[in-house]
N, C-alpha and C. Protein backbone atom coordinates (compact mmCIF):
# COMPACT_ATOMS: atom_id res chain seq x y z
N UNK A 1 -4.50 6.78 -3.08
CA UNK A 1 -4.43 8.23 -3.12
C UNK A 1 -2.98 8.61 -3.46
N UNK A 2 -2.98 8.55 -4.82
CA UNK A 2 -1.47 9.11 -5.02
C UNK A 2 -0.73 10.39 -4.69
N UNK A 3 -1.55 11.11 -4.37
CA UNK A 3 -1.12 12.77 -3.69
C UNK A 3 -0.83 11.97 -2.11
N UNK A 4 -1.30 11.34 -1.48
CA UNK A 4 -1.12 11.30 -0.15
C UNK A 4 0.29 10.08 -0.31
N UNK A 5 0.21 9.36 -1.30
CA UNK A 5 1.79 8.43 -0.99
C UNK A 5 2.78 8.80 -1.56
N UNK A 6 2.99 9.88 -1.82
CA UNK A 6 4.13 10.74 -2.68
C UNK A 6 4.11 11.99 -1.26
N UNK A 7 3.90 12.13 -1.06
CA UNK A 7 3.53 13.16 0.57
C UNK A 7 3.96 11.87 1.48
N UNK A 8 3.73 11.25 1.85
CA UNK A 8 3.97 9.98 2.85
C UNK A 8 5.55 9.71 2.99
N UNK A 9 6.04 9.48 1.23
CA UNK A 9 7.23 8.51 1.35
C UNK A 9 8.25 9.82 0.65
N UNK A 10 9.26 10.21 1.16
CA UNK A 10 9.98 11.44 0.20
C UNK A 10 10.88 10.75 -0.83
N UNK A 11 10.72 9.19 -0.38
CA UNK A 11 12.06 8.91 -1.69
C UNK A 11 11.34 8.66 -3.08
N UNK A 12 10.01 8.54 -2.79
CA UNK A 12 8.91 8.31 -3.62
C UNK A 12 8.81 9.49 -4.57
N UNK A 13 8.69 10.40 -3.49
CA UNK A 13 8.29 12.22 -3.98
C UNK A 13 9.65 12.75 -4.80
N UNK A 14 10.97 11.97 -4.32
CA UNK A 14 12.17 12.46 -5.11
C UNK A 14 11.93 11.97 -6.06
N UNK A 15 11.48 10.55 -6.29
CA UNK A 15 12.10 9.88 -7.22
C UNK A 15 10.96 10.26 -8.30
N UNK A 16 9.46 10.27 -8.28
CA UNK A 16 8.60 11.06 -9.19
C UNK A 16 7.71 12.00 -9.16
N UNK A 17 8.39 13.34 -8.16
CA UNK A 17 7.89 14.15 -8.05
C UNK A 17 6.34 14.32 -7.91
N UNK A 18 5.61 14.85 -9.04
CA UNK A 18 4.17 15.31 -8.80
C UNK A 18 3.38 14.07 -9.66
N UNK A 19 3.79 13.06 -10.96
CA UNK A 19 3.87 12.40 -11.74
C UNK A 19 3.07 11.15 -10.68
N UNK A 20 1.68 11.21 -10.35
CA UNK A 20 0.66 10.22 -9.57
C UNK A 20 0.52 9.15 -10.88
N UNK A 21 0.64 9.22 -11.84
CA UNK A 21 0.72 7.62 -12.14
C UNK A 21 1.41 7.08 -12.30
N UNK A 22 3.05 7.59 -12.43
CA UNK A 22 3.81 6.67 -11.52
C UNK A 22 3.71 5.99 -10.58
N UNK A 23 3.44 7.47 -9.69
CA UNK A 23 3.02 6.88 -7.67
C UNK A 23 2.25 5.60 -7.92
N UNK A 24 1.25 5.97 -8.47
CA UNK A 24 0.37 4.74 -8.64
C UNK A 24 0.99 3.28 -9.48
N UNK A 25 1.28 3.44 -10.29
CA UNK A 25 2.32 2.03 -10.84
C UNK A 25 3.47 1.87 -9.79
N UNK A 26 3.94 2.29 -9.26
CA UNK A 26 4.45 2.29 -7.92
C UNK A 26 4.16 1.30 -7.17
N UNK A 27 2.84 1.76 -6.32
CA UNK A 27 2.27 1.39 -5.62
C UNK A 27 1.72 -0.28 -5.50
N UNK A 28 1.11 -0.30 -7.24
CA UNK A 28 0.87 -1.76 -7.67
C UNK A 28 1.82 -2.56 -7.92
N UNK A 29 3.39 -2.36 -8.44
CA UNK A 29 4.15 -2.99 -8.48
C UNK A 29 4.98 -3.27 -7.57
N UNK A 30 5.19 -2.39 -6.67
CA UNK A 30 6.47 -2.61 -5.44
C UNK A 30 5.28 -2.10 -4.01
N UNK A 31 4.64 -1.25 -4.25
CA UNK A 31 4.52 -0.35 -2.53
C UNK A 31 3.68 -1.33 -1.44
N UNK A 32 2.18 -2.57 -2.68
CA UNK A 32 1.49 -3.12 -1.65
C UNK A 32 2.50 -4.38 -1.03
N UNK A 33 3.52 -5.07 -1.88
CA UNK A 33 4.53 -5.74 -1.22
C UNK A 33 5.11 -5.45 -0.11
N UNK A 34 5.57 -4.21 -0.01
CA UNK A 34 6.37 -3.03 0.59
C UNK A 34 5.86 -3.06 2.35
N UNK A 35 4.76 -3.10 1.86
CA UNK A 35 3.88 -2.43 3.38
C UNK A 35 3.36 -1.06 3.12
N UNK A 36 3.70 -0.41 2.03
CA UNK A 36 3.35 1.03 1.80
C UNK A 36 2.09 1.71 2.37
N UNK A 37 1.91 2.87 2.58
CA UNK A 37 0.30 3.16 2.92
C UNK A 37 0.35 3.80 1.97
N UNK A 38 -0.66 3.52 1.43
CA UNK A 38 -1.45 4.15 0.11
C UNK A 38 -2.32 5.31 0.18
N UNK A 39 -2.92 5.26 1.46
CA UNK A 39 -3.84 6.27 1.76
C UNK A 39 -4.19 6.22 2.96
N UNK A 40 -4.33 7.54 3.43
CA UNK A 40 -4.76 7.62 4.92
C UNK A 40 -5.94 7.24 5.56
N UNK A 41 -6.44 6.53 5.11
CA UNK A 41 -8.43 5.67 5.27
C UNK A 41 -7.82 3.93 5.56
N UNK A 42 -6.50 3.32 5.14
CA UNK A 42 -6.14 2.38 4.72
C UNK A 42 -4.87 1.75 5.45
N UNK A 43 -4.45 1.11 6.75
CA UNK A 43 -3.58 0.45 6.81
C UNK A 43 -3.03 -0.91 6.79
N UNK A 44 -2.45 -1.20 5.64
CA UNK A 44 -2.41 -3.09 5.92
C UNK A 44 -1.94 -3.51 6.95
N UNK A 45 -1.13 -2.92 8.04
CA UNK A 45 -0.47 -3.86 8.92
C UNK A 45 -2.11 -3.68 10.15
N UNK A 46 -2.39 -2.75 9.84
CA UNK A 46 -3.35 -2.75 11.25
C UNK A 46 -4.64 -3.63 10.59
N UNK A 47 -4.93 -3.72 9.37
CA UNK A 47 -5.52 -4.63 9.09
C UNK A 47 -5.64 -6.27 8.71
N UNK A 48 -3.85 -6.26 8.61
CA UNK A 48 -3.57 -7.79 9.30
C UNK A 48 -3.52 -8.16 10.39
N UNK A 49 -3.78 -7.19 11.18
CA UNK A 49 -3.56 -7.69 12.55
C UNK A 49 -5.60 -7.86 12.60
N UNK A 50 -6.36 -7.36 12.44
CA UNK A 50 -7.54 -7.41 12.96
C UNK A 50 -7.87 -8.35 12.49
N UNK A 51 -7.62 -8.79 11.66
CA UNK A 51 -8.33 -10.17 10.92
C UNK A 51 -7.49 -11.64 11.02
N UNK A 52 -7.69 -12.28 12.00
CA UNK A 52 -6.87 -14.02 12.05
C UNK A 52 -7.42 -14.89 10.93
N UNK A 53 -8.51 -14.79 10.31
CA UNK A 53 -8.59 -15.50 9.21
C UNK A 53 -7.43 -15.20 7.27
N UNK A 54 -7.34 -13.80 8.02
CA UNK A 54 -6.66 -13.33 6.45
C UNK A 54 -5.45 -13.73 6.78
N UNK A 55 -5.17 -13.38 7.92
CA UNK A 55 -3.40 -13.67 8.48
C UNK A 55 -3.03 -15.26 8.02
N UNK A 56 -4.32 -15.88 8.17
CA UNK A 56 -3.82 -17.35 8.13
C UNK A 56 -3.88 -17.75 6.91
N UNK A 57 -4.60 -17.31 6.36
CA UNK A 57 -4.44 -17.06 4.54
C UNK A 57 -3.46 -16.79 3.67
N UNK A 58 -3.52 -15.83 4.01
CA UNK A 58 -2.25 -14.78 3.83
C UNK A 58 -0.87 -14.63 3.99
N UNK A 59 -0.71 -15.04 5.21
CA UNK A 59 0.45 -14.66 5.72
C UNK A 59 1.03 -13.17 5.82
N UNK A 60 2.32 -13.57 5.13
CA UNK A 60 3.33 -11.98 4.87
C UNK A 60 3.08 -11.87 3.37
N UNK A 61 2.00 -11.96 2.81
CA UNK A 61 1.73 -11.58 1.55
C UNK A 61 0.77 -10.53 1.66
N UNK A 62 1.36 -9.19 1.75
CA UNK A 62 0.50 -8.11 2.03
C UNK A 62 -0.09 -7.79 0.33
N UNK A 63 0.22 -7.71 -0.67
CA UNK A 63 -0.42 -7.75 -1.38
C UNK A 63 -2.08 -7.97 -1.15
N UNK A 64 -2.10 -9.63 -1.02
CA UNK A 64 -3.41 -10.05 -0.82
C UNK A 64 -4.17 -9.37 -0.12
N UNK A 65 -3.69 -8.61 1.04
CA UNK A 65 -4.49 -7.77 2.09
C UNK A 65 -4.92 -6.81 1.13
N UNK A 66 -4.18 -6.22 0.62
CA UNK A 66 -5.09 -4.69 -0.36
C UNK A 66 -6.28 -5.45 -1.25
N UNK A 67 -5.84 -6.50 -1.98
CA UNK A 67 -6.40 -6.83 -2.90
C UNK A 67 -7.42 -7.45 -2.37
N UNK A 68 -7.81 -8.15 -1.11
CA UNK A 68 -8.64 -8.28 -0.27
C UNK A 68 -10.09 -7.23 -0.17
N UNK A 69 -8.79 -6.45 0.53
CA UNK A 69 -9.90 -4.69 0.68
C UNK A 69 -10.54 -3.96 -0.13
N UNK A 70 -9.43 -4.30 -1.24
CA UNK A 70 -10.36 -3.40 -2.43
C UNK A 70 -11.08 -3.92 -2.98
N UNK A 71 -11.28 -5.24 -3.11
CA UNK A 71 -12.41 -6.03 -3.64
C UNK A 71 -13.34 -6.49 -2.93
């Protein structure tokens, strides 16, 4: 939800204003590394924590967690 992670992060919102496909190339290039929340339906850290199989997978590669979820 690029309206909600440009609202979320202000250095985000400085840095590209109203411009959501930035936010969104953003997001895919730096924010799921990041820890970013992308959207308010969606948190990776609370969803690494619920799952011990992804954690052990995974690790600190939050990437994989989105890419997990969204697929």
């Amino acid at each position: 939800d690029a309206k909600y992670y440009l609202n979320r992060y202000s250095d985000l919102k400085s840095a590209f204003g109203n411009d959501y496909a930035a936010a969104l190339k953003h997001f895919v290039e730096y924010g799921m590394r990041e820890g970013r929340q992308g959207s308010a339906e969606f948190n990776v850290n609370a969803y690494r924590v619920r799952y011990a199989d992804l954690n052990a997978a995974y690790g600190d590669d939050l990437k994989s967690y989105y890419l997990h979820y969204i697929l």
